[in-house]
PDB file of N, CA and C in Angstrom:
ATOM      1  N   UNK A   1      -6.290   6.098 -10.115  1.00  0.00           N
ATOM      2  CA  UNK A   1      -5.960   6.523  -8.766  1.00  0.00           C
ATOM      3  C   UNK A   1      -5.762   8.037  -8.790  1.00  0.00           C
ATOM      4  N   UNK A   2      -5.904   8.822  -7.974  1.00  0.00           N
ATOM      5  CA  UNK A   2      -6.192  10.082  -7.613  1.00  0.00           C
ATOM      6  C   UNK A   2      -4.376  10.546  -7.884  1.00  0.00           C
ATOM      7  N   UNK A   3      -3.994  11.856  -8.428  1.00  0.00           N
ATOM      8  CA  UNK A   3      -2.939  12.232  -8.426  1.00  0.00           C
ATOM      9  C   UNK A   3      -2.295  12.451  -7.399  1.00  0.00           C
ATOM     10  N   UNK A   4      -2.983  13.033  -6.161  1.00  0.00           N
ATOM     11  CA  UNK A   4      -2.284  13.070  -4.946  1.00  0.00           C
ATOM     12  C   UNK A   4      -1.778  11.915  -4.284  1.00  0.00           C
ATOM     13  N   UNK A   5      -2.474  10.795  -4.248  1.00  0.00           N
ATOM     14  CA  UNK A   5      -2.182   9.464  -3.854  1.00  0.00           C
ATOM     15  C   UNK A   5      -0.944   9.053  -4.649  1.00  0.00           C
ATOM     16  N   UNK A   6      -0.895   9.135  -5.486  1.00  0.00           N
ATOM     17  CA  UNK A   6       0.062   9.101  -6.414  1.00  0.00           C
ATOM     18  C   UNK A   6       1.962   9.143  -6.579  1.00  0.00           C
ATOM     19  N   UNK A   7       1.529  10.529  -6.397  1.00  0.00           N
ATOM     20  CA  UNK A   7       2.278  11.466  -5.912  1.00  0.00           C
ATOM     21  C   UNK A   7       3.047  10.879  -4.732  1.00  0.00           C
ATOM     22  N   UNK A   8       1.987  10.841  -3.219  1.00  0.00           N
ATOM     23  CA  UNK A   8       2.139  10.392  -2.635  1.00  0.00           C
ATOM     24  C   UNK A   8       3.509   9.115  -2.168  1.00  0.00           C
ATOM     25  N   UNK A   9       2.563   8.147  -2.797  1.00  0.00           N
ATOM     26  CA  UNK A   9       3.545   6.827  -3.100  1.00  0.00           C
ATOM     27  C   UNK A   9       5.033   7.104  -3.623  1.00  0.00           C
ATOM     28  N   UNK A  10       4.969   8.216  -4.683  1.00  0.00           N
ATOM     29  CA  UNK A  10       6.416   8.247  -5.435  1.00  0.00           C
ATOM     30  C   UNK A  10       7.421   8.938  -4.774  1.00  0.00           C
ATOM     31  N   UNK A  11       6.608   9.493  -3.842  1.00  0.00           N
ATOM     32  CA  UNK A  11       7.636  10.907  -3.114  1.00  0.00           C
ATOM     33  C   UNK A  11       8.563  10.034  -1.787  1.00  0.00           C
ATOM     34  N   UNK A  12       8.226   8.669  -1.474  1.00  0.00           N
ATOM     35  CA  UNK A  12       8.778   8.248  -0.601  1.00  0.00           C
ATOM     36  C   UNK A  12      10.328   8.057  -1.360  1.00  0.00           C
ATOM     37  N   UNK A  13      11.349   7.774  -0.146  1.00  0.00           N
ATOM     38  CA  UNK A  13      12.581   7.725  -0.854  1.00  0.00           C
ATOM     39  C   UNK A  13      12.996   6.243  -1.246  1.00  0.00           C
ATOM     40  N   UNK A  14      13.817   6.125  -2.689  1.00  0.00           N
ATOM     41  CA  UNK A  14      13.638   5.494  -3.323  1.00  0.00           C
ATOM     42  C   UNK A  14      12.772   3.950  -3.426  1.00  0.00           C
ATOM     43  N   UNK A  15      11.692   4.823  -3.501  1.00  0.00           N
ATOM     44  CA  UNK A  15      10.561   4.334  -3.896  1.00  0.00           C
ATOM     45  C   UNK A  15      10.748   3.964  -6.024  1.00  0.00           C
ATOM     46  N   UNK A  16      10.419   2.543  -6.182  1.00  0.00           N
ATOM     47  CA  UNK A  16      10.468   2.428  -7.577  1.00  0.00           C
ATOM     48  C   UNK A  16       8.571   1.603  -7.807  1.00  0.00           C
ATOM     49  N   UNK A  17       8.237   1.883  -9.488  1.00  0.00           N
ATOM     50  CA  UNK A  17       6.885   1.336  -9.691  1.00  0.00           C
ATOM     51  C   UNK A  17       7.033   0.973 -10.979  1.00  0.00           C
ATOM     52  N   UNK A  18       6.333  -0.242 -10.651  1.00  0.00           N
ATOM     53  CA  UNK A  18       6.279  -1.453 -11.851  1.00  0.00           C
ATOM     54  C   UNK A  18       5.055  -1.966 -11.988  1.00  0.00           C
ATOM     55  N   UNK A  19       4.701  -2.501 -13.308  1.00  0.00           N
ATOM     56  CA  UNK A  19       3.590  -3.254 -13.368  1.00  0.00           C
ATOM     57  C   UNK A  19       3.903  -4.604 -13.556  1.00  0.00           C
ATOM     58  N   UNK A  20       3.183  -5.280 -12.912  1.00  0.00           N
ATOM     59  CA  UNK A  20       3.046  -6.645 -12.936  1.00  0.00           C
ATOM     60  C   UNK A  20       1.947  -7.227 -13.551  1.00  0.00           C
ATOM     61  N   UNK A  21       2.356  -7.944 -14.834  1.00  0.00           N
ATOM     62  CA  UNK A  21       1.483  -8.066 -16.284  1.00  0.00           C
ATOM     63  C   UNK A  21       0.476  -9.020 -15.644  1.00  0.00           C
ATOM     64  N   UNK A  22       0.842 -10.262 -14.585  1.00  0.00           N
ATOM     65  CA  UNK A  22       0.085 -11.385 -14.613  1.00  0.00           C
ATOM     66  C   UNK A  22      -0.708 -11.076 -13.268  1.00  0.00           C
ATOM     67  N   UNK A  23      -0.704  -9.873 -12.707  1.00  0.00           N
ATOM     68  CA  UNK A  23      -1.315  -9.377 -11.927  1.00  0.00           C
ATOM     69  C   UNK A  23      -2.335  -7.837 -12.072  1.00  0.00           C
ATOM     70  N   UNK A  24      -2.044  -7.414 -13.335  1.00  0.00           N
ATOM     71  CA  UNK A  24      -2.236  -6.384 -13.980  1.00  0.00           C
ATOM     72  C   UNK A  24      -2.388  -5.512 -13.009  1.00  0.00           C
ATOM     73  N   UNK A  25      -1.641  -4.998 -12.318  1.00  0.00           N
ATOM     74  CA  UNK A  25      -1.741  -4.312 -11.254  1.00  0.00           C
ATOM     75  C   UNK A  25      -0.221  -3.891 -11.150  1.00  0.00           C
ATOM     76  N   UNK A  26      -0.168  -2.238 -11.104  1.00  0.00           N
ATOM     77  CA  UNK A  26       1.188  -1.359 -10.589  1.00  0.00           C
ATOM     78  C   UNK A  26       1.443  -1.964  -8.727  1.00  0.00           C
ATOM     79  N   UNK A  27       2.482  -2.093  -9.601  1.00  0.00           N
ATOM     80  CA  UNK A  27       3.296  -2.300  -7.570  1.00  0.00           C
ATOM     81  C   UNK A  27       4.444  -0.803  -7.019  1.00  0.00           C
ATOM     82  N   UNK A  28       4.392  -0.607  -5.987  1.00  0.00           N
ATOM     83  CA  UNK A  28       5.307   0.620  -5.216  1.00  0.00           C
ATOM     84  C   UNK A  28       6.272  -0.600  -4.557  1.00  0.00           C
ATOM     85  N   UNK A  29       7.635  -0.901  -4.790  1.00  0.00           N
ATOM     86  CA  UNK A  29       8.834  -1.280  -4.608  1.00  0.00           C
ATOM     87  C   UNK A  29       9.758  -0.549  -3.654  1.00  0.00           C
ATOM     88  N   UNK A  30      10.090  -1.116  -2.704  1.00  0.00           N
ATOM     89  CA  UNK A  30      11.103  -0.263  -1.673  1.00  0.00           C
ATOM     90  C   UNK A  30      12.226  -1.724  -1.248  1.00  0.00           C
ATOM     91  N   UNK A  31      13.588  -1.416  -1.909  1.00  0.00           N
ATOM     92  CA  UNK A  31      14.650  -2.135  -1.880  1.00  0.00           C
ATOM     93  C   UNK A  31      13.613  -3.697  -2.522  1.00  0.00           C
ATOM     94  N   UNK A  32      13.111  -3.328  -3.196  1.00  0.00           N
ATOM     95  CA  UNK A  32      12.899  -4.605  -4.210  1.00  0.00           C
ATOM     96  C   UNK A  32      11.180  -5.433  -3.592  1.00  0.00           C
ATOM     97  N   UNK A  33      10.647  -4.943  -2.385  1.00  0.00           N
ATOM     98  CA  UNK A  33       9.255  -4.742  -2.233  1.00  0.00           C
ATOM     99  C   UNK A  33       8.895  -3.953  -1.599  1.00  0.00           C
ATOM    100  N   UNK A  34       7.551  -5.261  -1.883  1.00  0.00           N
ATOM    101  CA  UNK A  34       6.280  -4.296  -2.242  1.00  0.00           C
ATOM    102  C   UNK A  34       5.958  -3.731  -0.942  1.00  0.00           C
ATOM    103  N   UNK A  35       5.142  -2.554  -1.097  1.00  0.00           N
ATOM    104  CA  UNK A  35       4.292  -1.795  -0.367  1.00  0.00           C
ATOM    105  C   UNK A  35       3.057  -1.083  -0.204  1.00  0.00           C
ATOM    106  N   UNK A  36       2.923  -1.503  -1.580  1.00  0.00           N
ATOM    107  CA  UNK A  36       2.017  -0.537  -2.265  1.00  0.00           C
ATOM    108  C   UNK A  36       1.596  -1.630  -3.343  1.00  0.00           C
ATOM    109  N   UNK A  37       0.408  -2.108  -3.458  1.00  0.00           N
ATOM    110  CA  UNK A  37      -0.129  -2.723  -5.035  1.00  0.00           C
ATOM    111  C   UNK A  37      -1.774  -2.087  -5.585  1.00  0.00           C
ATOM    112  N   UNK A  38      -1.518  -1.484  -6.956  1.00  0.00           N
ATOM    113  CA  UNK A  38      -2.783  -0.758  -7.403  1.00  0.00           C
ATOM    114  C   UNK A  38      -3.375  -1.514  -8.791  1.00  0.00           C
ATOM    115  N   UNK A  39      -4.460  -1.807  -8.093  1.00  0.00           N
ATOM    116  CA  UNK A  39      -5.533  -2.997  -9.026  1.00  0.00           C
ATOM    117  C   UNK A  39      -6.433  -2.765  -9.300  1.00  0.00           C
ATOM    118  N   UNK A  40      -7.001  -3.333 -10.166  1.00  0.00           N
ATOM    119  CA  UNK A  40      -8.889  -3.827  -9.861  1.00  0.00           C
ATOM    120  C   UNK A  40      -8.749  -5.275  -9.246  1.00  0.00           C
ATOM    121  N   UNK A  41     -10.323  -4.731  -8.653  1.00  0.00           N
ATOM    122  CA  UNK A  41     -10.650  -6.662  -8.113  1.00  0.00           C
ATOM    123  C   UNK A  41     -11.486  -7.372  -9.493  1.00  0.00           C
ATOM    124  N   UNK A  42     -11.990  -8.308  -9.455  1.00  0.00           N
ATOM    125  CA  UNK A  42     -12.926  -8.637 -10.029  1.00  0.00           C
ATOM    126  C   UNK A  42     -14.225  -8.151 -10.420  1.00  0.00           C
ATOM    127  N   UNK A  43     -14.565  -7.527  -9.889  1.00  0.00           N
ATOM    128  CA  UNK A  43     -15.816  -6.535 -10.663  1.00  0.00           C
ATOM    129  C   UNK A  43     -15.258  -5.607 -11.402  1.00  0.00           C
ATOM    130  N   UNK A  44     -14.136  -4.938 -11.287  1.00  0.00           N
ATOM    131  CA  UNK A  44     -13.313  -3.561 -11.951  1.00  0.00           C
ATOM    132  C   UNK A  44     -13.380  -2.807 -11.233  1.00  0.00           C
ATOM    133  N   UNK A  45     -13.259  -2.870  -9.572  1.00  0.00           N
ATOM    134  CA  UNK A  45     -13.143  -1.626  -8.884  1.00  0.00           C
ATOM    135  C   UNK A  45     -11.972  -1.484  -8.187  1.00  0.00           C
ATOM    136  N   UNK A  46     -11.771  -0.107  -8.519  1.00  0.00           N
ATOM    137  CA  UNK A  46     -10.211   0.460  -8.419  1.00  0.00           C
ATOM    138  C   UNK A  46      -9.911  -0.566  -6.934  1.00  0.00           C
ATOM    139  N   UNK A  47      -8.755  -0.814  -6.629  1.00  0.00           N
ATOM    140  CA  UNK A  47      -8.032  -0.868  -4.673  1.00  0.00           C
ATOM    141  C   UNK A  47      -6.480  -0.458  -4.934  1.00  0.00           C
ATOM    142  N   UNK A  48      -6.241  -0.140  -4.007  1.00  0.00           N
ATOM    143  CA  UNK A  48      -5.284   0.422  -3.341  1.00  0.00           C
ATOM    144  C   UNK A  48      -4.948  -0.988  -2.129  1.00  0.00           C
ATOM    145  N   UNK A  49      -3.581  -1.685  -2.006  1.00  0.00           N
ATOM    146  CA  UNK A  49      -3.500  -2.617  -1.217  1.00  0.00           C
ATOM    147  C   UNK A  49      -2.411  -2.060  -0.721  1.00  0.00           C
ATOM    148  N   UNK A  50      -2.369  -2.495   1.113  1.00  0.00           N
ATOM    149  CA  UNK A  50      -1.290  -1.554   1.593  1.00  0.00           C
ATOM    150  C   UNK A  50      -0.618  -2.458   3.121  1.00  0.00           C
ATOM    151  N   UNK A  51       0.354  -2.582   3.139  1.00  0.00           N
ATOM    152  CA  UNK A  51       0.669  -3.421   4.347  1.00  0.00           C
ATOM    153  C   UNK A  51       0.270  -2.435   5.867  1.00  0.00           C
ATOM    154  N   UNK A  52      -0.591  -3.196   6.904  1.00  0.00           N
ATOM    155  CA  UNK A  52      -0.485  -2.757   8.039  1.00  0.00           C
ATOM    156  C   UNK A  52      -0.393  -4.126   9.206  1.00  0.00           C
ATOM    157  N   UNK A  53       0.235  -3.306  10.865  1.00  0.00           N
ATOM    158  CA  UNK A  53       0.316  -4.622  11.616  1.00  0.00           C
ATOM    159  C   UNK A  53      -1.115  -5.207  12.106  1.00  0.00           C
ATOM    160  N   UNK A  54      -1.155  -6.580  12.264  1.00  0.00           N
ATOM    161  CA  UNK A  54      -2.847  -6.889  11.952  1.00  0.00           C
ATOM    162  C   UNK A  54      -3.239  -6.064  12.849  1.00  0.00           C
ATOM    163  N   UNK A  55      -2.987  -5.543  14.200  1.00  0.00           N
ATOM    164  CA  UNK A  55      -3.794  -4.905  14.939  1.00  0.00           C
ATOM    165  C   UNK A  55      -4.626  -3.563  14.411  1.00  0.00           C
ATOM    166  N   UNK A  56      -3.236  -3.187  13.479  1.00  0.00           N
ATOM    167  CA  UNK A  56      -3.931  -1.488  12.636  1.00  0.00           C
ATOM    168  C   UNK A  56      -4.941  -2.299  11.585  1.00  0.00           C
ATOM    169  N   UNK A  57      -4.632  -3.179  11.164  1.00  0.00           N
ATOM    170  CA  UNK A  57      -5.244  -3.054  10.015  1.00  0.00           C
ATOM    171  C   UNK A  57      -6.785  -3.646  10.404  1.00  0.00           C
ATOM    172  N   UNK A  58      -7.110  -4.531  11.427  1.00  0.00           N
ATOM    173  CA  UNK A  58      -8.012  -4.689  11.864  1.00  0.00           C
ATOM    174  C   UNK A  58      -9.144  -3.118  12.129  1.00  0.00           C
ATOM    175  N   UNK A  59      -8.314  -2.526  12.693  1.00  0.00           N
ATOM    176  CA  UNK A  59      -9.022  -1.107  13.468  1.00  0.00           C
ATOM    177  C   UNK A  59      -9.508  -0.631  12.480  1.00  0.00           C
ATOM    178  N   UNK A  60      -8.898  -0.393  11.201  1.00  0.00           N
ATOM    179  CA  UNK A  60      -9.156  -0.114   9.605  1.00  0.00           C
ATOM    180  C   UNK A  60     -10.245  -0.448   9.522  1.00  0.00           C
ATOM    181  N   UNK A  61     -10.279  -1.626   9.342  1.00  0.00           N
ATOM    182  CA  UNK A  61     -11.437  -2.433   8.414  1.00  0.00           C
ATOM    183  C   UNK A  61     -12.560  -1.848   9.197  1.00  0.00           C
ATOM    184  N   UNK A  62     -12.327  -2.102  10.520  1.00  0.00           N
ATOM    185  CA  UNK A  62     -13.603  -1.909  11.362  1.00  0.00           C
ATOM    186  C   UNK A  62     -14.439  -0.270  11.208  1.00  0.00           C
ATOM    187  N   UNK A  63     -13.354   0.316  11.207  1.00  0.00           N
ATOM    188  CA  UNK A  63     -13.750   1.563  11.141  1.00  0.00           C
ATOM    189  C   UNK A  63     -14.517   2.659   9.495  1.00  0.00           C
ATOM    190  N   UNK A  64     -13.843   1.767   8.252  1.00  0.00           N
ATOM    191  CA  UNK A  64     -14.379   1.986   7.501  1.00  0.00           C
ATOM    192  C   UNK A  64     -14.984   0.457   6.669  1.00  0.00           C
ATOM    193  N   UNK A  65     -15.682   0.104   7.721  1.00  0.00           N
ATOM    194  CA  UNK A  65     -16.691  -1.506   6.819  1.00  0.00           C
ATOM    195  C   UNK A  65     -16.734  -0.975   5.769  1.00  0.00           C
ATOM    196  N   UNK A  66     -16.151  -2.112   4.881  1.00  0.00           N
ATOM    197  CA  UNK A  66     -16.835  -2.408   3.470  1.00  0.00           C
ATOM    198  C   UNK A  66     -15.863  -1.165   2.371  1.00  0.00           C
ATOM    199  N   UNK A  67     -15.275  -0.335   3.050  1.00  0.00           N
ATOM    200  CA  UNK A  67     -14.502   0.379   2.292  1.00  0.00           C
ATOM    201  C   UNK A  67     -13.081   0.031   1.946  1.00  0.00           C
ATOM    202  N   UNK A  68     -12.796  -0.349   3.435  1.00  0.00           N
ATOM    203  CA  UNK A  68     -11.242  -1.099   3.431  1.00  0.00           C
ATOM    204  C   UNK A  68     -11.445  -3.129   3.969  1.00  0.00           C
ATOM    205  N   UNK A  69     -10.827  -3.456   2.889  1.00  0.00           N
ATOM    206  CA  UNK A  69     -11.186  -5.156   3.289  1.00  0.00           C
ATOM    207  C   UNK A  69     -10.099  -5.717   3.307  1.00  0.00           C
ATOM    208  N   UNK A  70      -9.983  -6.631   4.088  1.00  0.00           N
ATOM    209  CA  UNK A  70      -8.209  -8.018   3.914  1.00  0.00           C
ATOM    210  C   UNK A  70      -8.275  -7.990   2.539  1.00  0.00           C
ATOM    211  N   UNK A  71      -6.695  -7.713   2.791  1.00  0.00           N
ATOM    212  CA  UNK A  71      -5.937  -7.563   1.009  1.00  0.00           C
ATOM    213  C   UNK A  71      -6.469  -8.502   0.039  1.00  0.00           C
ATOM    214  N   UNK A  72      -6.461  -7.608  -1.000  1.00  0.00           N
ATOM    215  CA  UNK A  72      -7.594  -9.067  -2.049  1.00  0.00           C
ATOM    216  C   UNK A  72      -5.725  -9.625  -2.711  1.00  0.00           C
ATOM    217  N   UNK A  73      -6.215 -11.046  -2.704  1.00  0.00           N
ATOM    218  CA  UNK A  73      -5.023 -12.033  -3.078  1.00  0.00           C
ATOM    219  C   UNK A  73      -4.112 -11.726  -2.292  1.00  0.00           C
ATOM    220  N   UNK A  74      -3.985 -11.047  -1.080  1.00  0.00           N
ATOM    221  CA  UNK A  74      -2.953 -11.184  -0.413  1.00  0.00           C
ATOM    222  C   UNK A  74      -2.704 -11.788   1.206  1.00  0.00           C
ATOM    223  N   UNK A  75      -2.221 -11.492   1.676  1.00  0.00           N
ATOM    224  CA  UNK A  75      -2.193 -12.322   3.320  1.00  0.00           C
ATOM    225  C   UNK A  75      -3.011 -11.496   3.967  1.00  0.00           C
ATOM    226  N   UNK A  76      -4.393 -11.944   4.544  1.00  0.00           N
ATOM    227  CA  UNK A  76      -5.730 -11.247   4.985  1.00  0.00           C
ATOM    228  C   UNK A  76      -4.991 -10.587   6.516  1.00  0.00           C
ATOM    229  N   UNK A  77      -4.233 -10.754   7.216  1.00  0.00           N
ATOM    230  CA  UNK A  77      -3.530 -10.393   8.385  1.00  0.00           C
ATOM    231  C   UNK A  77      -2.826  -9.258   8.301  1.00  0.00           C
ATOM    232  N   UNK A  78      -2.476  -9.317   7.445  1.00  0.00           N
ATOM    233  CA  UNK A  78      -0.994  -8.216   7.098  1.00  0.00           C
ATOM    234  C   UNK A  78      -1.421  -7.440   5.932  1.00  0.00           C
ATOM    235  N   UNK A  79      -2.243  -7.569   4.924  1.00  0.00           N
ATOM    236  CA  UNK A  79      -2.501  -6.889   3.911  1.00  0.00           C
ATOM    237  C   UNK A  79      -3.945  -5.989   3.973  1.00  0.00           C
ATOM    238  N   UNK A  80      -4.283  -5.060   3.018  1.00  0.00           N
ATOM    239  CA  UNK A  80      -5.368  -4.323   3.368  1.00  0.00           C
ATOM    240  C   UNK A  80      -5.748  -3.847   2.160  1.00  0.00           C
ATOM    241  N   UNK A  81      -6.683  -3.972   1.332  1.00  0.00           N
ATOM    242  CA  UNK A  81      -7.527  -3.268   0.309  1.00  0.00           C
ATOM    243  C   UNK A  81      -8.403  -1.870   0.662  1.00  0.00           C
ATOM    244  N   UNK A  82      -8.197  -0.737   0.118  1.00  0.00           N
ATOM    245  CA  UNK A  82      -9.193  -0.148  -0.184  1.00  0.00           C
ATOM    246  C   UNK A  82      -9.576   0.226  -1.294  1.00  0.00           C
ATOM    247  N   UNK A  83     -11.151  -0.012  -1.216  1.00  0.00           N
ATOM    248  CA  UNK A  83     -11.726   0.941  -2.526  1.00  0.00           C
ATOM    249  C   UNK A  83     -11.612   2.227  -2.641  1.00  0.00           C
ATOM    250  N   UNK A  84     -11.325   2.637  -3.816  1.00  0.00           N
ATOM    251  CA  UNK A  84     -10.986   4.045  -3.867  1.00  0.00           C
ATOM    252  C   UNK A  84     -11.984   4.490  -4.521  1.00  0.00           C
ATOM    253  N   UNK A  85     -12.884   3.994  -4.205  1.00  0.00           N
ATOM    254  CA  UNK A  85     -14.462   4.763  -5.056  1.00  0.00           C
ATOM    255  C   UNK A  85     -14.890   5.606  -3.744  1.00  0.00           C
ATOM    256  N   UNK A  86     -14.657   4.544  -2.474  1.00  0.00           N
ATOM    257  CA  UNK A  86     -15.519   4.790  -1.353  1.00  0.00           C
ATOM    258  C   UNK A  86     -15.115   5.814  -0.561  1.00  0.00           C
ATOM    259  N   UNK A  87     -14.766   6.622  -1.436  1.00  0.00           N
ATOM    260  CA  UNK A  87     -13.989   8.260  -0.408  1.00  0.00           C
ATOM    261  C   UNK A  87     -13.644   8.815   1.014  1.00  0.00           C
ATOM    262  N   UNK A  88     -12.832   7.345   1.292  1.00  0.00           N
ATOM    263  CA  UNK A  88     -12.019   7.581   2.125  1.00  0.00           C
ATOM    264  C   UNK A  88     -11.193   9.158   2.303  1.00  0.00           C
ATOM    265  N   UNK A  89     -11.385   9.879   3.425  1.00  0.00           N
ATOM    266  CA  UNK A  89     -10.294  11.079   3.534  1.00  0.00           C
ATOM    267  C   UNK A  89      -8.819  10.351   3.276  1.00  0.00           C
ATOM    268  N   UNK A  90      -8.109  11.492   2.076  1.00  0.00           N
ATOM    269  CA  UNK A  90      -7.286  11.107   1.428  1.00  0.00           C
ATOM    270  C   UNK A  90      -5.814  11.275   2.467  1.00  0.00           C
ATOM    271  N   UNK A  91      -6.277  11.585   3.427  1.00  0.00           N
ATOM    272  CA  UNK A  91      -4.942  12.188   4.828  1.00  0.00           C
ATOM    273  C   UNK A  91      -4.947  10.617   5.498  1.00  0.00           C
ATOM    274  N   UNK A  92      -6.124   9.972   5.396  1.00  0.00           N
ATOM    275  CA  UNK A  92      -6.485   8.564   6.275  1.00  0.00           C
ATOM    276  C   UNK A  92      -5.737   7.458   5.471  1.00  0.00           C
ATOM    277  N   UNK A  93      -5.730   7.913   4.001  1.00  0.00           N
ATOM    278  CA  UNK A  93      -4.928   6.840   3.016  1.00  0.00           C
ATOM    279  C   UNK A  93      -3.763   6.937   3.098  1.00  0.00           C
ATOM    280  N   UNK A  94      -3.274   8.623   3.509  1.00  0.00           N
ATOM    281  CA  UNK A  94      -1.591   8.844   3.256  1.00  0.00           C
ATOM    282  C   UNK A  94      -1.246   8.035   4.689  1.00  0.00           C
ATOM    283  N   UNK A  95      -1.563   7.934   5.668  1.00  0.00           N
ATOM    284  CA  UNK A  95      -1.483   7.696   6.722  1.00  0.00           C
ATOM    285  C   UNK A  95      -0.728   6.147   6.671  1.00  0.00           C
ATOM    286  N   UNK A  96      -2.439   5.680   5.862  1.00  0.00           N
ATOM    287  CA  UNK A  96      -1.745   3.682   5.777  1.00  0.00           C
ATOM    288  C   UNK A  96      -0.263   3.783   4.799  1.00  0.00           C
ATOM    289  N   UNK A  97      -0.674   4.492   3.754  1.00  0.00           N
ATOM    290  CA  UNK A  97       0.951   4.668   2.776  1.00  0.00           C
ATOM    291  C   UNK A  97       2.122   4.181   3.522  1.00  0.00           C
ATOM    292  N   UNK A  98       2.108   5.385   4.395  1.00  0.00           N
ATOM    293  CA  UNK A  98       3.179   5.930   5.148  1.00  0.00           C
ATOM    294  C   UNK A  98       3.400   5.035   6.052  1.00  0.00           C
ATOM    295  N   UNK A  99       2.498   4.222   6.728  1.00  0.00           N
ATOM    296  CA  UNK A  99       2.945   3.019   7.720  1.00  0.00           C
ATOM    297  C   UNK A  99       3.793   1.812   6.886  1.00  0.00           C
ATOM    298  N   UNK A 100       2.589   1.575   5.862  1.00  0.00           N
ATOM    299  CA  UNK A 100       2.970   0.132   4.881  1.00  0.00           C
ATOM    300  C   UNK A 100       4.599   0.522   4.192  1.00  0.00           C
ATOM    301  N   UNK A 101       4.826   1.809   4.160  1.00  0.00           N
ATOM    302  CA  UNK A 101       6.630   1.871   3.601  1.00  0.00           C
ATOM    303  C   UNK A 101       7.353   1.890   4.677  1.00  0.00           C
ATOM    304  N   UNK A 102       6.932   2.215   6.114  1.00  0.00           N
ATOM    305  CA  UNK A 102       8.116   1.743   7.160  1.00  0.00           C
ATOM    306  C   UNK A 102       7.745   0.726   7.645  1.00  0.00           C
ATOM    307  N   UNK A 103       6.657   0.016   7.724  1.00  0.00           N
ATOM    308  CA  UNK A 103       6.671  -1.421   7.915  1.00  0.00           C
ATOM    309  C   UNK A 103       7.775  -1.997   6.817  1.00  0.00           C
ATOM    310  N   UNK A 104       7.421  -1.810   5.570  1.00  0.00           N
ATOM    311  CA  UNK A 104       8.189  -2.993   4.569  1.00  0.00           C
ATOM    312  C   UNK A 104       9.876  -2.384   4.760  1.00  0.00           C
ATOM    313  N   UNK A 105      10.058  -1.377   5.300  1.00  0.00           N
ATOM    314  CA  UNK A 105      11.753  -1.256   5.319  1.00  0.00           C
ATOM    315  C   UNK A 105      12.411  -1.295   6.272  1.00  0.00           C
ATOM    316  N   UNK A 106      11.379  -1.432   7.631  1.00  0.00           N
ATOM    317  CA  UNK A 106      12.333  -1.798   8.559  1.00  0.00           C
ATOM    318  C   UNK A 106      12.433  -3.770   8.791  1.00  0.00           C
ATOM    319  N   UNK A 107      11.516  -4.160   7.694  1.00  0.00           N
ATOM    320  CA  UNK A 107      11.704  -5.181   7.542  1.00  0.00           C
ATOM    321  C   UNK A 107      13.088  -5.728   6.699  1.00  0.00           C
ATOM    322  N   UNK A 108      13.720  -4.546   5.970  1.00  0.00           N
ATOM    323  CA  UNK A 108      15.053  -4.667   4.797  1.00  0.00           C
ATOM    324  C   UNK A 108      16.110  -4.651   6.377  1.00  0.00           C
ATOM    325  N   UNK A 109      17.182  -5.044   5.534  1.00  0.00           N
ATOM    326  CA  UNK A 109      18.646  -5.095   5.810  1.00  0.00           C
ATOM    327  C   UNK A 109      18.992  -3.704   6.464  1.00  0.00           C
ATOM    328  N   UNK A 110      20.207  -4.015   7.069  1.00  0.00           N
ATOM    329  CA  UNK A 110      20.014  -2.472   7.292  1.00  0.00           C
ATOM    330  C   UNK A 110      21.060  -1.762   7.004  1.00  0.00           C
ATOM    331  N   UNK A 111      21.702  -2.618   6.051  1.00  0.00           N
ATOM    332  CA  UNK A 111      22.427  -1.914   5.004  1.00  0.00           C
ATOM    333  C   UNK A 111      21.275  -1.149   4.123  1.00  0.00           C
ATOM    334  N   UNK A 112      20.798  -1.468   4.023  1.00  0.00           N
ATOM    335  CA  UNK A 112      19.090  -1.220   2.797  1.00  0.00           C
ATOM    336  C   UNK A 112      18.779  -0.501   3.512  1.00  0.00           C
ATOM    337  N   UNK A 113      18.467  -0.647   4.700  1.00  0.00           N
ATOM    338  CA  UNK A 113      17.754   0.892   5.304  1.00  0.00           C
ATOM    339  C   UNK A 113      18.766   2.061   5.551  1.00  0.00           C
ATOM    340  N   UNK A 114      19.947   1.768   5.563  1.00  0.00           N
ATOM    341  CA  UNK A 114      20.972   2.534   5.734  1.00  0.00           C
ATOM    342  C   UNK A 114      20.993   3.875   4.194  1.00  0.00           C
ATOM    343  N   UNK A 115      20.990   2.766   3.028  1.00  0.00           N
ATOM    344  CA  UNK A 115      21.133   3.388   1.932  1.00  0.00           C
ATOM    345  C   UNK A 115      19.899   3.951   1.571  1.00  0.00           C
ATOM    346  N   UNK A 116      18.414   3.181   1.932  1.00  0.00           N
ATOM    347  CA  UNK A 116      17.912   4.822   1.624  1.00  0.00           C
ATOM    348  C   UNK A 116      17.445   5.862   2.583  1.00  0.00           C
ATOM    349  N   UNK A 117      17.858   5.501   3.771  1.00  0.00           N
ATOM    350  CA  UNK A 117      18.595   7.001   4.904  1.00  0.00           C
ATOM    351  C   UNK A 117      19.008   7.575   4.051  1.00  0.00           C
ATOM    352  N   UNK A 118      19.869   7.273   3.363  1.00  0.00           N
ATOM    353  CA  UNK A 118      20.794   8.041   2.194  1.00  0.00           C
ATOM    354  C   UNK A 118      20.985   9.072   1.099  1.00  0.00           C
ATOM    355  N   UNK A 119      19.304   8.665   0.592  1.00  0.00           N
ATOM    356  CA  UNK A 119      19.258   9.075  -0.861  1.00  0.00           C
ATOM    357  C   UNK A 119      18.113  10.368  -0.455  1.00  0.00           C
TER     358      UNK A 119
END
């Protein structure tokens, strides 16, 4: 994955990243999920999986066919793959980032959202 993307993901606030052995794929963690999962699919091509609401994530797909697809192994509604071969503008990726971490935290407690207001 590209360093800026990277970067990206880590700079959110407390943001934590783990790999998940039986998924071989790094996950981005916010109050204990996910938001962020970085894989290969089955052929070995890089994705980037990222939560959006189906309406965005629909507009996605549509707009870059075949670049961004329903999350591989994940809930085709709510989840979103992209290939990161297919050079997506990297402002269009920070974009989904940045939705899929306030989607997944205003989904937390709000004690949890309180505390990382916080940090």
């Amino acid at each position: 994955m590209k360093t800026t993307l990277e970067k990206h993901l880590l700079s959110k606030p407390s943001v934590k990243k783990d790999f998940q052995e039986d998924w071989e794929a790094h996950r981005y963690l916010i109050g204990g999920k996910m938001f962020a999962m970085h894989v290969q699919d089955n052929k070995g091509a890089e994705i980037l999986t990222l939560k959006l609401n189906p309406e965005q994530g629909q507009e996605v797909r549509e707009r870059y066919e075949g670049k961004v697809v329903p999350g591989y192994y994940m809930n085709k509604s709510h989840w979103n793959s992209i290939y990161l071969a297919e050079k997506l503008p990297d402002e269009s990726i920070k974009k989904m980032i940045d939705e899929s971490y306030r989607l997944v935290v205003s989904g937390l407690s709000k004690k949890v959202q309180f505390e990382i207001a916080q940090s």
